[in-house]
N, C-alpha and C. Protein backbone atom coordinates (compact mmCIF):
# COMPACT_ATOMS: atom_id res chain seq x y z
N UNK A 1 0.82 -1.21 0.00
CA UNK A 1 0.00 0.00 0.00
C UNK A 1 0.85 1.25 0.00
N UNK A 2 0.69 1.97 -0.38
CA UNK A 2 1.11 3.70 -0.87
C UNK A 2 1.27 4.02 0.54
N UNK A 3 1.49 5.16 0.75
CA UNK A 3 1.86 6.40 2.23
C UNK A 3 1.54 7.53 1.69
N UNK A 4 1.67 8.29 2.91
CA UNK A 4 1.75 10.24 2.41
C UNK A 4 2.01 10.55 3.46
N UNK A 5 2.21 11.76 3.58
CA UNK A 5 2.82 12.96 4.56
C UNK A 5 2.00 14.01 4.52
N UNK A 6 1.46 14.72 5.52
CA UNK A 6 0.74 16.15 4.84
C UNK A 6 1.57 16.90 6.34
N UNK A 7 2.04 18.14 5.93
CA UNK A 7 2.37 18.87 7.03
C UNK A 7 2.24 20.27 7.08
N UNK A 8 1.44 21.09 7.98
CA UNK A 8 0.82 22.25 8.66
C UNK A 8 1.96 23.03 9.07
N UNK A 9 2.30 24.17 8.00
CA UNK A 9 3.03 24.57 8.41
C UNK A 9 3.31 26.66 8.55
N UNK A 10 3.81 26.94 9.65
CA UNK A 10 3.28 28.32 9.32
C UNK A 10 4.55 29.16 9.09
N UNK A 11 4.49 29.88 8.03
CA UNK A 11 5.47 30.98 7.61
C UNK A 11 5.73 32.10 8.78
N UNK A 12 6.57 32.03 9.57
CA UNK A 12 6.32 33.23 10.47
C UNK A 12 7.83 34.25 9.93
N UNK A 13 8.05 35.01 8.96
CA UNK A 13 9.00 35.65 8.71
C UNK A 13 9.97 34.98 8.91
N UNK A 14 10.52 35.09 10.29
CA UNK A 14 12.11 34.40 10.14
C UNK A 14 12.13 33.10 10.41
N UNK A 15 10.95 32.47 10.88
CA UNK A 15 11.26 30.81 10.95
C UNK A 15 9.67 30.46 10.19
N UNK A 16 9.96 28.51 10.40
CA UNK A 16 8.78 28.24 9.79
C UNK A 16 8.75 27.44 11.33
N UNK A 17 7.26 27.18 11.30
CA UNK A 17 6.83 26.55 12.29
C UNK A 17 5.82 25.06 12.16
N UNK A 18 6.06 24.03 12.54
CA UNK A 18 5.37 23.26 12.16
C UNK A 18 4.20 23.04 13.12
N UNK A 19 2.66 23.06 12.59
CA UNK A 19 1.55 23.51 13.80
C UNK A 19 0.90 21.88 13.28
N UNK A 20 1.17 21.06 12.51
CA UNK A 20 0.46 20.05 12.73
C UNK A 20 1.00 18.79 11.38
N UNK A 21 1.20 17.49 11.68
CA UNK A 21 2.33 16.60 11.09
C UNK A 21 1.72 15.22 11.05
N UNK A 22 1.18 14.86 9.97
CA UNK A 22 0.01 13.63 9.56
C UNK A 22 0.63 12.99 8.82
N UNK A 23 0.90 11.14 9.18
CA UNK A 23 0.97 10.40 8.31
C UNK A 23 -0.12 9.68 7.52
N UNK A 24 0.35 9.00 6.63
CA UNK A 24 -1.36 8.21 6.36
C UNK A 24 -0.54 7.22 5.00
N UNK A 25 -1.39 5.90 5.24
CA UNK A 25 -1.32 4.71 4.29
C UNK A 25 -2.56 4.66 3.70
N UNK A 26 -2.60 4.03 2.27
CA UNK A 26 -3.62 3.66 1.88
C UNK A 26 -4.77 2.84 3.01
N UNK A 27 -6.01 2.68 2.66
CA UNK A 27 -6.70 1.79 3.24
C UNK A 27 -7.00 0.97 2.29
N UNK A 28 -7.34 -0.19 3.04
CA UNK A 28 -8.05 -1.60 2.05
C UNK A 28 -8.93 -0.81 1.50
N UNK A 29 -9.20 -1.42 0.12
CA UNK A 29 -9.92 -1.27 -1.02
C UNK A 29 -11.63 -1.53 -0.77
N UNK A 30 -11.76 -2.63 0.09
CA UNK A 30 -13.07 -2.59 0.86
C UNK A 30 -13.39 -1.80 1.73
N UNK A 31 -12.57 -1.26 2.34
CA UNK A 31 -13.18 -0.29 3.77
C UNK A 31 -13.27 1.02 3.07
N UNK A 32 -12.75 1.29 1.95
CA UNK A 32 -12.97 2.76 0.89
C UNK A 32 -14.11 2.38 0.57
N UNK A 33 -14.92 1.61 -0.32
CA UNK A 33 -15.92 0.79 -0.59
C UNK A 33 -17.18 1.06 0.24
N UNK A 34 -16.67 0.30 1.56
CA UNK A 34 -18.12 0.87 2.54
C UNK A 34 -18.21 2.02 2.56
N UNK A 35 -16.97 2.77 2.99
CA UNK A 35 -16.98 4.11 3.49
C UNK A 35 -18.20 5.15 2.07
N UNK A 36 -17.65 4.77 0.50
CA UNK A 36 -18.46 5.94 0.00
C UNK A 36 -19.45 4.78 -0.01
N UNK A 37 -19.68 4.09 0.07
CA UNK A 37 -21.20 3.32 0.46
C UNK A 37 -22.03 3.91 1.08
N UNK A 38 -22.09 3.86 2.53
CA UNK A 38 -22.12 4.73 3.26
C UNK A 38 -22.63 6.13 3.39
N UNK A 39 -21.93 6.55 2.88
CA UNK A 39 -21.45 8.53 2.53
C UNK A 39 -23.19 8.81 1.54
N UNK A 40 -22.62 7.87 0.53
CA UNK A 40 -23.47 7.90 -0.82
C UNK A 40 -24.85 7.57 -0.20
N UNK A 41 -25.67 6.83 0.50
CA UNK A 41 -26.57 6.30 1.23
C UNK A 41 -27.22 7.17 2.41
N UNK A 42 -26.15 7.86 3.15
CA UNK A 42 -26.66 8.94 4.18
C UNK A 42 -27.07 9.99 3.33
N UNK A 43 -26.41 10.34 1.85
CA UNK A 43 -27.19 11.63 1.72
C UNK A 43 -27.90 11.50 0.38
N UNK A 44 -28.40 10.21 -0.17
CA UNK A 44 -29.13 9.35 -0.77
C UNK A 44 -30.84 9.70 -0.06
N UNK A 45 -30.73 9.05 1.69
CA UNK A 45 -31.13 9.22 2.27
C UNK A 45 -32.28 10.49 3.22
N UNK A 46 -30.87 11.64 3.12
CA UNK A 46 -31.17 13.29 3.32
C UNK A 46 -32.33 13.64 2.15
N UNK A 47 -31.32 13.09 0.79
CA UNK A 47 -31.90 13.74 0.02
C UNK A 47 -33.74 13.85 -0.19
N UNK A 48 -34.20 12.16 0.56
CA UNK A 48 -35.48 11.61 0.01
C UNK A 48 -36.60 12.61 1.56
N UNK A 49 -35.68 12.51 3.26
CA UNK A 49 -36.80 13.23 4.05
C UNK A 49 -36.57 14.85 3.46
N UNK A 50 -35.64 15.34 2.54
CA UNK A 50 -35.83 17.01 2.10
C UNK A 50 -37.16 16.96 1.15
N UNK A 51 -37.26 15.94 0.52
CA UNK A 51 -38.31 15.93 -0.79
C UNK A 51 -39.43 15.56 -0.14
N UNK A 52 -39.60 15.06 0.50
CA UNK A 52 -40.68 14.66 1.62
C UNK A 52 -41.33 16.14 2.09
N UNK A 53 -40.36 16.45 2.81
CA UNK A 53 -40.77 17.83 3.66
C UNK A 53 -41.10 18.86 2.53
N UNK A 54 -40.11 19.23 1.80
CA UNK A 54 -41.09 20.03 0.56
C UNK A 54 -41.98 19.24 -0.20
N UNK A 55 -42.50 18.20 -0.12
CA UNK A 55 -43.48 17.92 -1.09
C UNK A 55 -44.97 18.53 0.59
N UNK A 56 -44.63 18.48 1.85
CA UNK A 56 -45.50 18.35 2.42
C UNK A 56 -46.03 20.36 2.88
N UNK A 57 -44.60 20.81 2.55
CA UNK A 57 -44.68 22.41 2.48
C UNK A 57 -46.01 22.79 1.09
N UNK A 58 -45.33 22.33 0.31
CA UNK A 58 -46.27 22.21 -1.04
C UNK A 58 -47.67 22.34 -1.02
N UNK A 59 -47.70 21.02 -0.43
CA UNK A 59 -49.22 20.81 0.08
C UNK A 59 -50.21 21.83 1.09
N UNK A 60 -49.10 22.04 1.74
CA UNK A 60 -49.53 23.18 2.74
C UNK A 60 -49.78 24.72 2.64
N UNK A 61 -49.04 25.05 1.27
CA UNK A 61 -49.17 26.45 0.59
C UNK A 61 -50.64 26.21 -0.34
N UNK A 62 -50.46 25.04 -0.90
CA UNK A 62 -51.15 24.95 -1.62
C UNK A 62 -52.76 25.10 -1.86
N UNK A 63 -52.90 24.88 0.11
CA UNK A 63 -53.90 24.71 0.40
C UNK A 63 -54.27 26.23 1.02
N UNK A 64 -53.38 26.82 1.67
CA UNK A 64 -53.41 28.30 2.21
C UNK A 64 -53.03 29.69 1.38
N UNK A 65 -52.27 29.24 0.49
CA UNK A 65 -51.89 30.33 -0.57
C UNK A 65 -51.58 29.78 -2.30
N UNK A 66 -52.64 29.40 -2.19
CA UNK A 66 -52.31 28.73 -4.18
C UNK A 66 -51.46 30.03 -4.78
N UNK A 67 -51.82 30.50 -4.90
CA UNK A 67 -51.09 31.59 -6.36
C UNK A 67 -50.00 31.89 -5.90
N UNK A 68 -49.17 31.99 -4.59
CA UNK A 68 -47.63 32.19 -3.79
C UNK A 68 -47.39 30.83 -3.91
N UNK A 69 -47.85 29.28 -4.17
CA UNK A 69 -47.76 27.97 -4.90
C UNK A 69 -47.15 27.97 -6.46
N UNK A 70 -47.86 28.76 -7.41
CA UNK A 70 -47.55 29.26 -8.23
C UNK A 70 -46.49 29.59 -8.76
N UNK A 71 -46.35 30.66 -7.89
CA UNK A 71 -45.47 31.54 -7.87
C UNK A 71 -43.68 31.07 -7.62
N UNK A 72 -43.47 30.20 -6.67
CA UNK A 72 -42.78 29.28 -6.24
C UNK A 72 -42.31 28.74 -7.24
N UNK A 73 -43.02 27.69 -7.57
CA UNK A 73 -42.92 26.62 -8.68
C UNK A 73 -42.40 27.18 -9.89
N UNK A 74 -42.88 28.06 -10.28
CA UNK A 74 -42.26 29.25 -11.40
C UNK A 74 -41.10 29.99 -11.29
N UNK A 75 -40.52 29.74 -10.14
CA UNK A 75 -39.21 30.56 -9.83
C UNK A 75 -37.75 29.82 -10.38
N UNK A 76 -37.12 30.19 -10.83
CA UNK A 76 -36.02 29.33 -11.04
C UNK A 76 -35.29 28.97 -9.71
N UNK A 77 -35.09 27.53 -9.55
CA UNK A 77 -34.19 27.67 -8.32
C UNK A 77 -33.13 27.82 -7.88
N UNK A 78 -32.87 29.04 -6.51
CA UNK A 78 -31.93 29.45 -6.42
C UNK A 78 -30.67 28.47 -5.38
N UNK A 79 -29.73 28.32 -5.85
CA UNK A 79 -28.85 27.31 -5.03
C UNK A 79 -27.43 28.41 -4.29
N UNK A 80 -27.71 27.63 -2.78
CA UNK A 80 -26.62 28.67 -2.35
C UNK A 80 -25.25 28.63 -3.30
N UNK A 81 -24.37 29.60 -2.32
CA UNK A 81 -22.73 29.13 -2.81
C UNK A 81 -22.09 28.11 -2.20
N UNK A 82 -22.21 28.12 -0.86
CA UNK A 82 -21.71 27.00 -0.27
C UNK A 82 -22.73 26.56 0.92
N UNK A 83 -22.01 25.51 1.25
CA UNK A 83 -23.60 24.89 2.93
C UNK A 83 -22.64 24.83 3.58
N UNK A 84 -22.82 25.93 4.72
CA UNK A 84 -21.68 25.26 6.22
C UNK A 84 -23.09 24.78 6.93
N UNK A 85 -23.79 24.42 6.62
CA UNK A 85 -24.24 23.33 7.89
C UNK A 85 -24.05 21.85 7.42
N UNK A 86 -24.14 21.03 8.45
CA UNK A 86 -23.65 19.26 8.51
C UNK A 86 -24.82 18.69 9.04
């Protein structure tokens, strides 16, 4: 199996400083495997209670504000830049 090195290091003008020093080997080819298994499945998963919950928002405008229903649906959708939430 392969190796690597990754090392954290900070420029301070006259010296460098090392703030953090990681080795790492490949992993078995199966435990990569589960892992995006896994990964792929939890947000496989996310993806189906988000469509859920907006299909049930939907329903709920739909019934209290049809034409802001409309209106919605007609919007192009806007996607953030990035998601800091987990």
């Amino acid at each position: 199996g392969g190796r690597g090195h990754l090392d954290f290091i900070q420029n301070m003008e006259y010296k460098f400083i090392e703030l953090l020093s990681c080795a790492f080997e490949t992993s078995p080819e199966e435990t990569v495997r589960q892992s995006v298994t896994f990964r792929y499945n939890s947000v496989k998963s996310r993806l189906a209670l988000m469509q859920a919950r907006l299909q049930d928002i939907n329903a709920l405008v739909k019934i209290k504000n049809p034409s802001l229903l409309l209106q919605l649906q007609r919007a192009p959708p806007r996607f953030p830049a990035s998601n800091s939430q987990r």
